[in-house]
Protein backbone atom coordinates (compact mmCIF):
# COMPACT_ATOMS: atom_id res chain seq x y z
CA UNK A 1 0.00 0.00 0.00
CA UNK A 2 1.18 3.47 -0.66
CA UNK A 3 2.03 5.57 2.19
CA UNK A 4 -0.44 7.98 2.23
CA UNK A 5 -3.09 6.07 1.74
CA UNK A 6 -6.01 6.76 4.15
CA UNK A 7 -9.03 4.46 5.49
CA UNK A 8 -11.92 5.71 4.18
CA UNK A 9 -14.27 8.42 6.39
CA UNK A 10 -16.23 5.73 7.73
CA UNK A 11 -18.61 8.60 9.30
CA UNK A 12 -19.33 10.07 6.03
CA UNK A 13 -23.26 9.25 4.18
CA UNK A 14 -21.50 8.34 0.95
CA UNK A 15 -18.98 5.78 2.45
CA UNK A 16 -22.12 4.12 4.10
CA UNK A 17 -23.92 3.73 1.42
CA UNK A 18 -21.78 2.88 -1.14
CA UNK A 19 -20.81 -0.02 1.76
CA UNK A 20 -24.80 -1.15 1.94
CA UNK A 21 -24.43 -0.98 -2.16
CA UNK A 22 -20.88 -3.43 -2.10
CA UNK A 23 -21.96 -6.05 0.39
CA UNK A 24 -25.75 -6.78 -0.87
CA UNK A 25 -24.33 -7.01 -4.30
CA UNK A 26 -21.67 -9.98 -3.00
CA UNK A 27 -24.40 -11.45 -1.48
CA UNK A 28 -26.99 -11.12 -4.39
CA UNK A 29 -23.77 -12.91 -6.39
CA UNK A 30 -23.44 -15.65 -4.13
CA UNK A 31 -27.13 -16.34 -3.71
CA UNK A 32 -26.71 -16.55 -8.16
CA UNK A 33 -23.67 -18.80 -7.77
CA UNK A 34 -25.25 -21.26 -5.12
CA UNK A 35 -28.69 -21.18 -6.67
CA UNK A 36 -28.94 -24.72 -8.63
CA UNK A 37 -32.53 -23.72 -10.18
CA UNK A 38 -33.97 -20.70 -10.42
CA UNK A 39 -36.99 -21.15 -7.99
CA UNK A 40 -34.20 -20.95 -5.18
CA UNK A 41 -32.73 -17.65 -5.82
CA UNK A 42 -34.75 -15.90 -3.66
CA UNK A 43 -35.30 -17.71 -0.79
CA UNK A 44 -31.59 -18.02 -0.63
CA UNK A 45 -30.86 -14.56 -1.06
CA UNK A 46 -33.63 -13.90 1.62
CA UNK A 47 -31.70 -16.39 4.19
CA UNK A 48 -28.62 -14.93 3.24
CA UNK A 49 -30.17 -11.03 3.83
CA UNK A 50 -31.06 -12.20 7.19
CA UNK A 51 -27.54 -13.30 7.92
CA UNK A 52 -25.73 -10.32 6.34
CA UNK A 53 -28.13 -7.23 7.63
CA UNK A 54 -27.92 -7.78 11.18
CA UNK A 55 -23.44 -7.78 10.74
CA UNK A 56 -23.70 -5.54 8.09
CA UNK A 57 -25.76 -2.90 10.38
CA UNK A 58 -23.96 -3.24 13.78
CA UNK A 59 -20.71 -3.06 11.88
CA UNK A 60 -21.61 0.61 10.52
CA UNK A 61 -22.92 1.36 13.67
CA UNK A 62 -19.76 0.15 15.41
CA UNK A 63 -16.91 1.43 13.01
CA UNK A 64 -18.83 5.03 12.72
CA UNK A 65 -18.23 5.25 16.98
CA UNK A 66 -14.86 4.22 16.53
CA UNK A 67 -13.67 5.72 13.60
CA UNK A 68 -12.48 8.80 15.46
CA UNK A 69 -10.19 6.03 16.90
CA UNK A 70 -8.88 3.74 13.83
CA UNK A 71 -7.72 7.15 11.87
CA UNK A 72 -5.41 7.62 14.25
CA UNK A 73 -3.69 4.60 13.27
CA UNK A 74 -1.23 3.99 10.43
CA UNK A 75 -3.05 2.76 7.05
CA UNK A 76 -2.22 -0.84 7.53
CA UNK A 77 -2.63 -0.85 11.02
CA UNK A 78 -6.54 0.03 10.15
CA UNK A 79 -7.59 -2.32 7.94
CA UNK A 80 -6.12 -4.96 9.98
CA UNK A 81 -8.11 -3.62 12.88
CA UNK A 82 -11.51 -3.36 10.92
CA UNK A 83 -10.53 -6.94 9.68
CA UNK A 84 -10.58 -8.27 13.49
CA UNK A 85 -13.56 -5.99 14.54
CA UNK A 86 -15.51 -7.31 11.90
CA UNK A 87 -14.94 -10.62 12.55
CA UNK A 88 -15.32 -9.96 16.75
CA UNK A 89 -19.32 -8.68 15.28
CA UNK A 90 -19.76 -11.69 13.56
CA UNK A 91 -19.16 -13.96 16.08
CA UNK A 92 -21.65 -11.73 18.04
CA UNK A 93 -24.33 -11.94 15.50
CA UNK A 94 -23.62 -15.28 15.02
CA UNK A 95 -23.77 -16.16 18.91
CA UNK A 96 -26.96 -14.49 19.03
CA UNK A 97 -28.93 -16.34 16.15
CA UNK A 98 -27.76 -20.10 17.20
CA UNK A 99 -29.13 -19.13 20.38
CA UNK A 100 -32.47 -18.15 19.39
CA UNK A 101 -33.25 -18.84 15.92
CA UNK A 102 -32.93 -21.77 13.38
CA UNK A 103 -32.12 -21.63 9.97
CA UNK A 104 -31.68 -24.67 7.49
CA UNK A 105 -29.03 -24.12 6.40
CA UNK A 106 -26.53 -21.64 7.98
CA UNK A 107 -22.39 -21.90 7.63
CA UNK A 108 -20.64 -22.90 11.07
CA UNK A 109 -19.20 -19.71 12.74
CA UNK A 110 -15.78 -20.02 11.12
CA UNK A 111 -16.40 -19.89 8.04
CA UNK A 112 -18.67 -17.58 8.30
CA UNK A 113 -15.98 -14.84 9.61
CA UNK A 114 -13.54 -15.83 7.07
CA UNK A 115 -15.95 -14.74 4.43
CA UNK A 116 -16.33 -11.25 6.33
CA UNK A 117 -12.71 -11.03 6.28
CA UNK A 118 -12.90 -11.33 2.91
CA UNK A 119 -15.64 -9.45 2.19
CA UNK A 120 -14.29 -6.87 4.09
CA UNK A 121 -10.50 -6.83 2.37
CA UNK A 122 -12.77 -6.12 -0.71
CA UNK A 123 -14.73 -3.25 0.30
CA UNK A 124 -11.60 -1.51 1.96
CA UNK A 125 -9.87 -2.33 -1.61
CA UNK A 126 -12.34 -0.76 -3.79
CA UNK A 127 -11.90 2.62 -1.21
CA UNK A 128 -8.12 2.09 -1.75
CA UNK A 129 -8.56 1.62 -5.49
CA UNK A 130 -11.20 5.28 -5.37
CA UNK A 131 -8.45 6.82 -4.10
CA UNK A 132 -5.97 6.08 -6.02
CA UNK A 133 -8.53 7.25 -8.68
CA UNK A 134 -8.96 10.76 -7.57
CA UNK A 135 -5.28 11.66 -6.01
CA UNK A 136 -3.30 12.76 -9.10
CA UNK A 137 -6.24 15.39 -8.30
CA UNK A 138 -3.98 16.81 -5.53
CA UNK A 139 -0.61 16.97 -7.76
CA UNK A 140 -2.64 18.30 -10.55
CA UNK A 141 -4.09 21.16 -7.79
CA UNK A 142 -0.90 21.89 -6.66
CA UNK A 143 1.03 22.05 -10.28
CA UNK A 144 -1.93 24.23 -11.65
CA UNK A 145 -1.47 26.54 -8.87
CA UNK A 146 2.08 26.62 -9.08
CA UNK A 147 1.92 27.16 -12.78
CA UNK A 148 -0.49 29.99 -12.40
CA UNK A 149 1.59 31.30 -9.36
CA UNK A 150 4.51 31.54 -12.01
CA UNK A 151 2.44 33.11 -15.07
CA UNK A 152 4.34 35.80 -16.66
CA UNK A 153 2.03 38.51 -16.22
CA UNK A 154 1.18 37.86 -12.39
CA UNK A 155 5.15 37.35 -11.15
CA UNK A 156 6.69 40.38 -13.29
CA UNK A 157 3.65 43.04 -12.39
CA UNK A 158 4.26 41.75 -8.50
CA UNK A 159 7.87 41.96 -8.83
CA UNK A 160 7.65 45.44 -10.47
CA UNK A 161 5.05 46.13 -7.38
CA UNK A 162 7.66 45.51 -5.03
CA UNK A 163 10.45 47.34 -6.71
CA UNK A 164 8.04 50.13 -6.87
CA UNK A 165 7.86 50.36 -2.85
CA UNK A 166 11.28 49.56 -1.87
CA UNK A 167 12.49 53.10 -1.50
CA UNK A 168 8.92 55.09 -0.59
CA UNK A 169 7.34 52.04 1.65
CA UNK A 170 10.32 49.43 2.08
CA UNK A 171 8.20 47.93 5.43
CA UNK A 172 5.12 47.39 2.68
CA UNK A 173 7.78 46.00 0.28
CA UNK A 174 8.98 43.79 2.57
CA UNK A 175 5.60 42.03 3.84
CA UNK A 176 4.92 41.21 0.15
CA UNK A 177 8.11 39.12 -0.58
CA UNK A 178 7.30 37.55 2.36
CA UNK A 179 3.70 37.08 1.03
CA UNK A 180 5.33 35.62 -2.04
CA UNK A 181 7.62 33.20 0.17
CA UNK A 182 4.81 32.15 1.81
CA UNK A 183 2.71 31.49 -0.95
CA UNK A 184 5.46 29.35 -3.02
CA UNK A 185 5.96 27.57 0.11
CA UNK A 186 2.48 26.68 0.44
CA UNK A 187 1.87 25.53 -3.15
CA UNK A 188 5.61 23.68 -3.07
CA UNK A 189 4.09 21.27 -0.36
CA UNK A 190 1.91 18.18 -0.42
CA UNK A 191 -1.27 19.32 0.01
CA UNK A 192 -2.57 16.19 1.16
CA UNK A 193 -4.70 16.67 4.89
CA UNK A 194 -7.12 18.74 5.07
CA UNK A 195 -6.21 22.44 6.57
CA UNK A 196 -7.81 24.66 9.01
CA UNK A 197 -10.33 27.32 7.50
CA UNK A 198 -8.69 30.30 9.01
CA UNK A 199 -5.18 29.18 7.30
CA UNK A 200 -6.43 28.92 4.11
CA UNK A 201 -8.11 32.30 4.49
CA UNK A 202 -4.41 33.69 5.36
CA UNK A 203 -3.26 32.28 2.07
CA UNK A 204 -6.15 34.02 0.53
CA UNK A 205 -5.47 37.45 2.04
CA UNK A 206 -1.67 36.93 1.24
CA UNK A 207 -2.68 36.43 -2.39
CA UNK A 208 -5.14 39.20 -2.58
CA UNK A 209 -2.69 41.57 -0.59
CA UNK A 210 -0.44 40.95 -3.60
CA UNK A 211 -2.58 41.88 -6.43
CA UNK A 212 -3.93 44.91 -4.73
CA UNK A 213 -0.23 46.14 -4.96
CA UNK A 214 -1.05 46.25 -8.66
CA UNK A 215 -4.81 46.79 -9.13
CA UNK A 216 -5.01 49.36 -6.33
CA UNK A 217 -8.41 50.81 -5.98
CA UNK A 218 -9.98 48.05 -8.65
CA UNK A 219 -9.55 45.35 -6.96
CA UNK A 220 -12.38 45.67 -3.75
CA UNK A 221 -12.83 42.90 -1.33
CA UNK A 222 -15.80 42.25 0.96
CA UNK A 223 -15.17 39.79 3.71
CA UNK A 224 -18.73 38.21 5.12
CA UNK A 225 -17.23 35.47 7.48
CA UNK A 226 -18.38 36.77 10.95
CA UNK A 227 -19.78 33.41 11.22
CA UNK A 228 -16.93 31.43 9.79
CA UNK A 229 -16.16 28.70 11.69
CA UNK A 230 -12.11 29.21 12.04
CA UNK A 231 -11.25 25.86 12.99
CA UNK A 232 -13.39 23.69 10.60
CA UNK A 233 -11.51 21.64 8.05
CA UNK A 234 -11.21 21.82 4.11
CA UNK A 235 -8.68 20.67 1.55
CA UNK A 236 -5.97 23.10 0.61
CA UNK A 237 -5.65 25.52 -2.35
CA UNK A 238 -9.24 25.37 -2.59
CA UNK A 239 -9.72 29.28 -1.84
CA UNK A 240 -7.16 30.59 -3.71
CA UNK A 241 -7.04 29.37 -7.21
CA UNK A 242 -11.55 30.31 -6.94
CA UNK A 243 -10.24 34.36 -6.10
CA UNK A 244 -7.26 33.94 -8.30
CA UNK A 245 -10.29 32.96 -11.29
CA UNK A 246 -11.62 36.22 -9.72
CA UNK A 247 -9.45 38.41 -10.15
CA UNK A 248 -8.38 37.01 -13.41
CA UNK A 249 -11.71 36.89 -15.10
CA UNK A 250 -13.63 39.63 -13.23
CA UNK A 251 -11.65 42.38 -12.20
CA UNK A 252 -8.39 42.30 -14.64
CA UNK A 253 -11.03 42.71 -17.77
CA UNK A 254 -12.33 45.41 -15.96
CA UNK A 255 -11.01 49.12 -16.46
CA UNK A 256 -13.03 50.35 -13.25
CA UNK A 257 -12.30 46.88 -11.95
CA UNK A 258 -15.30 45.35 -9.42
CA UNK A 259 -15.82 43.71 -5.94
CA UNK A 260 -15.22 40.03 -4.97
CA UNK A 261 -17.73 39.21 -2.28
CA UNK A 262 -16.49 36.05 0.08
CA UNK A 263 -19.21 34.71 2.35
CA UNK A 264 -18.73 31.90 4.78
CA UNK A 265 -21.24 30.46 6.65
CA UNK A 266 -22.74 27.49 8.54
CA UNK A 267 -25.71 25.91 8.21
CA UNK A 268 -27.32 22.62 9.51
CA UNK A 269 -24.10 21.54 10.20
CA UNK A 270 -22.78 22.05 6.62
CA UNK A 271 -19.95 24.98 5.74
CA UNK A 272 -20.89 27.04 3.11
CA UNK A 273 -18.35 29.41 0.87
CA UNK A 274 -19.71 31.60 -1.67
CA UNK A 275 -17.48 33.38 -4.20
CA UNK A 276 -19.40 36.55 -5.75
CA UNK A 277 -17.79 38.61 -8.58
CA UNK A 278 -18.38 40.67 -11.72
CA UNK A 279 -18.86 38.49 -14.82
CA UNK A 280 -18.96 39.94 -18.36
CA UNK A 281 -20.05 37.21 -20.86
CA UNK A 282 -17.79 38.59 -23.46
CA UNK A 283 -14.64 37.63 -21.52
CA UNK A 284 -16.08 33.74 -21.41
CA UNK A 285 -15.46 33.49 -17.63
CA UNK A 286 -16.81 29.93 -18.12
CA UNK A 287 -14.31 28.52 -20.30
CA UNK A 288 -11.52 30.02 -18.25
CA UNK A 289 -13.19 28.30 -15.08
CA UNK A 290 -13.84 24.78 -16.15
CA UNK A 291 -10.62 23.84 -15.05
CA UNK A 292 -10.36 24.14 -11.79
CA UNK A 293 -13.78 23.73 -10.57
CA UNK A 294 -13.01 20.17 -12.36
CA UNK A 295 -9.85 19.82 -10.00
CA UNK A 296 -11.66 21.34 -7.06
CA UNK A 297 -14.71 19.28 -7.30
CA UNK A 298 -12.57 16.05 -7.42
CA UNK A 299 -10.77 16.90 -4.15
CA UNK A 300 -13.66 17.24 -2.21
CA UNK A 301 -15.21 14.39 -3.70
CA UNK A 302 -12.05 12.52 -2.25
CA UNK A 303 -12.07 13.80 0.92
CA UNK A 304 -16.22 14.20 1.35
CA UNK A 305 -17.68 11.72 -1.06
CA UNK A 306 -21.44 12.20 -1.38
CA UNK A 307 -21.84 15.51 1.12
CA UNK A 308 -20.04 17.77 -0.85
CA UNK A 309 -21.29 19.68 -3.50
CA UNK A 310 -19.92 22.79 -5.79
CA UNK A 311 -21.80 24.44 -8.26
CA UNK A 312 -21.94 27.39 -10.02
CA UNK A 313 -24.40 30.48 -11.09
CA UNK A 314 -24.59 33.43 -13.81
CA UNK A 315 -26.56 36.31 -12.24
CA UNK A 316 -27.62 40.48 -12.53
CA UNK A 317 -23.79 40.42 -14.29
CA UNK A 318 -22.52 38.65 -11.46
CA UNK A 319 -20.82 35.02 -11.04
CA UNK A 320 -20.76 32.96 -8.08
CA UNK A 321 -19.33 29.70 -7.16
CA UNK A 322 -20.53 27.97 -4.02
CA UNK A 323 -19.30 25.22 -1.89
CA UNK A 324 -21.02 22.82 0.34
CA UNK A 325 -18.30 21.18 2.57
CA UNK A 326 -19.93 18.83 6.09
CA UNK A 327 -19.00 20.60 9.18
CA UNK A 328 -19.21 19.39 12.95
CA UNK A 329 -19.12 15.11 12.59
């Protein structure tokens, strides 16, 4: 296994069901496989049902209360762990129905918790194999960043920006190099775990701090993130490349320039972030978008599955991107 892989969120809606989805459809296969006519299908998928639900349920029940626990541990130290408490609730389940029901023809306990070990080595495969799937996403963030960090136009008018203050405001010149520092620094590292909010809104002030050097009075910011919720968690460089788009499609194309409206929110336990800014058709914001709302949407995919959302909106001139992220499990 690689060494960053991670278990999957085993509190998240998406891993859960996509778990119900796995194991009924190995079951459902071997009811096919052990089926010698077709009149037995069902009632040997419905004994089977009755011997899978009950382990099936308590072990969602049980590995979403102790999940807080098991990604703690190393990767392989996990699965083996899920591997043994799996096993420890089928021998409970198992305990339980020889004690007070009867079925014709039910496997002794053994074998029965072999074939959740291996049931269970598959499901935790196919989350291995997902993520595999959707991590050059995080490389791909961090080069597109980088790359757009680097673009000719952004580096030499910030450089010029700075050379600019050195001798009238050398204290202002000095914060931005170190803005720049900080920035490469940033977008030079993994960008694997998830971040704190309130650093990633640093990085986004950093960046915006720097282009104001050159756009001046064009380039207005509105803040609306009394409610933000400083220490919730979010993937990195997920911010910054949305204002970069911004500034780059909104304001640049702009000769009086325009204001970029950032709201942050919570709601029903969900953290919202809305990007507002000017949008004029002609400058086909869209197209210049695509690709890293792709990039974006894939990370949080990875890291949230099924209760993440971002989508998009043309309005009054205006152009908004919004992101649903879960907050508070």
């Amino acid at each position: 296994m690689r060494k960053n892989s991670r278990l999957p969120n085993l509190q998240n809606l998406g891993i859960h069901l996509r778990i119900l989805l796995i194991v009924n459809l190995l079951a459902t296969m071997a009811a096919i496989l052990l089926s010698k006519q077709l009149n037995e299908f069902l009632p040997l998928l419905a004994q089977l049902s009755a011997l899978v639900q009950p382990v099936l349920l308590l072990s969602m029940l049980g590995l979403y209360g102790l999940y807080p626990l098991l990604s703690k541990l190393k990767y392989w130290q996990g699965v083996i762990a899920i591997i043994l408490l799996e096993i420890a609730f089928t021998s409970l389940i198992y305990v339980f129905i020889n004690r007070y029901f009867a079925f014709d023809a039910i496997p002794e306990t053994y074998r029965a918790c072999l074939l959740t070990a291996i049931v269970t080595g598959i499901v935790l495969y196919y989350f291995y194999l997902q993520e595999r799937a959707y991590s050059p996403a995080i490389a791909e963030a961090r080069l597109q960043a980088l790359q757009a960090r680097i673009r000719p136009h952004f580096l030499f008018n910030s450089i010029n920006a700075v050379l600019s203050l050195i001798r009238s405001q050398p204290k202002r010149a000095e914060t931005a190099l170190e803005d720049m520092a900080d920035l490469f620094r940033v977008l030079m590292s993994e960008n694997r775990e998830l971040v704190p909010l309130a650093q990633e809104i640093s990085l986004c002030h950093q960046y915006l701090d720097l282009e104001k050097l050159r756009l001046e009075d064009r380039l207005k910011i509105t803040w609306q993130i009394d409610d933000m919720p400083s220490d919730a968690m979010i993937p990195p460089l997920i911010l910054q490349p949305l204002l970069e788009n911004a500034v780059y499609h909104g304001i640049e194309p702009m000769p009086e320039g325009g204001e970029i409206i950032v709201k942050i929110y919570t709601k029903l336990k969900e953290l919202h972030i809305s990007i507002n800014n000017p949008y004029a058709p002609q400058n086909d914001h869209h197209s210049g978008n695509k690709m890293a709302l792709k990039n974006i949407k894939e990370r949080l995919k990875l890291h949230f599955d099924l209760e993440s959302s971002i989508n998009t909106e043309t309005k009054n001139n205006r152009y908004e991107v919004h992101i649903r992220i879960p907050f508070g499990t």
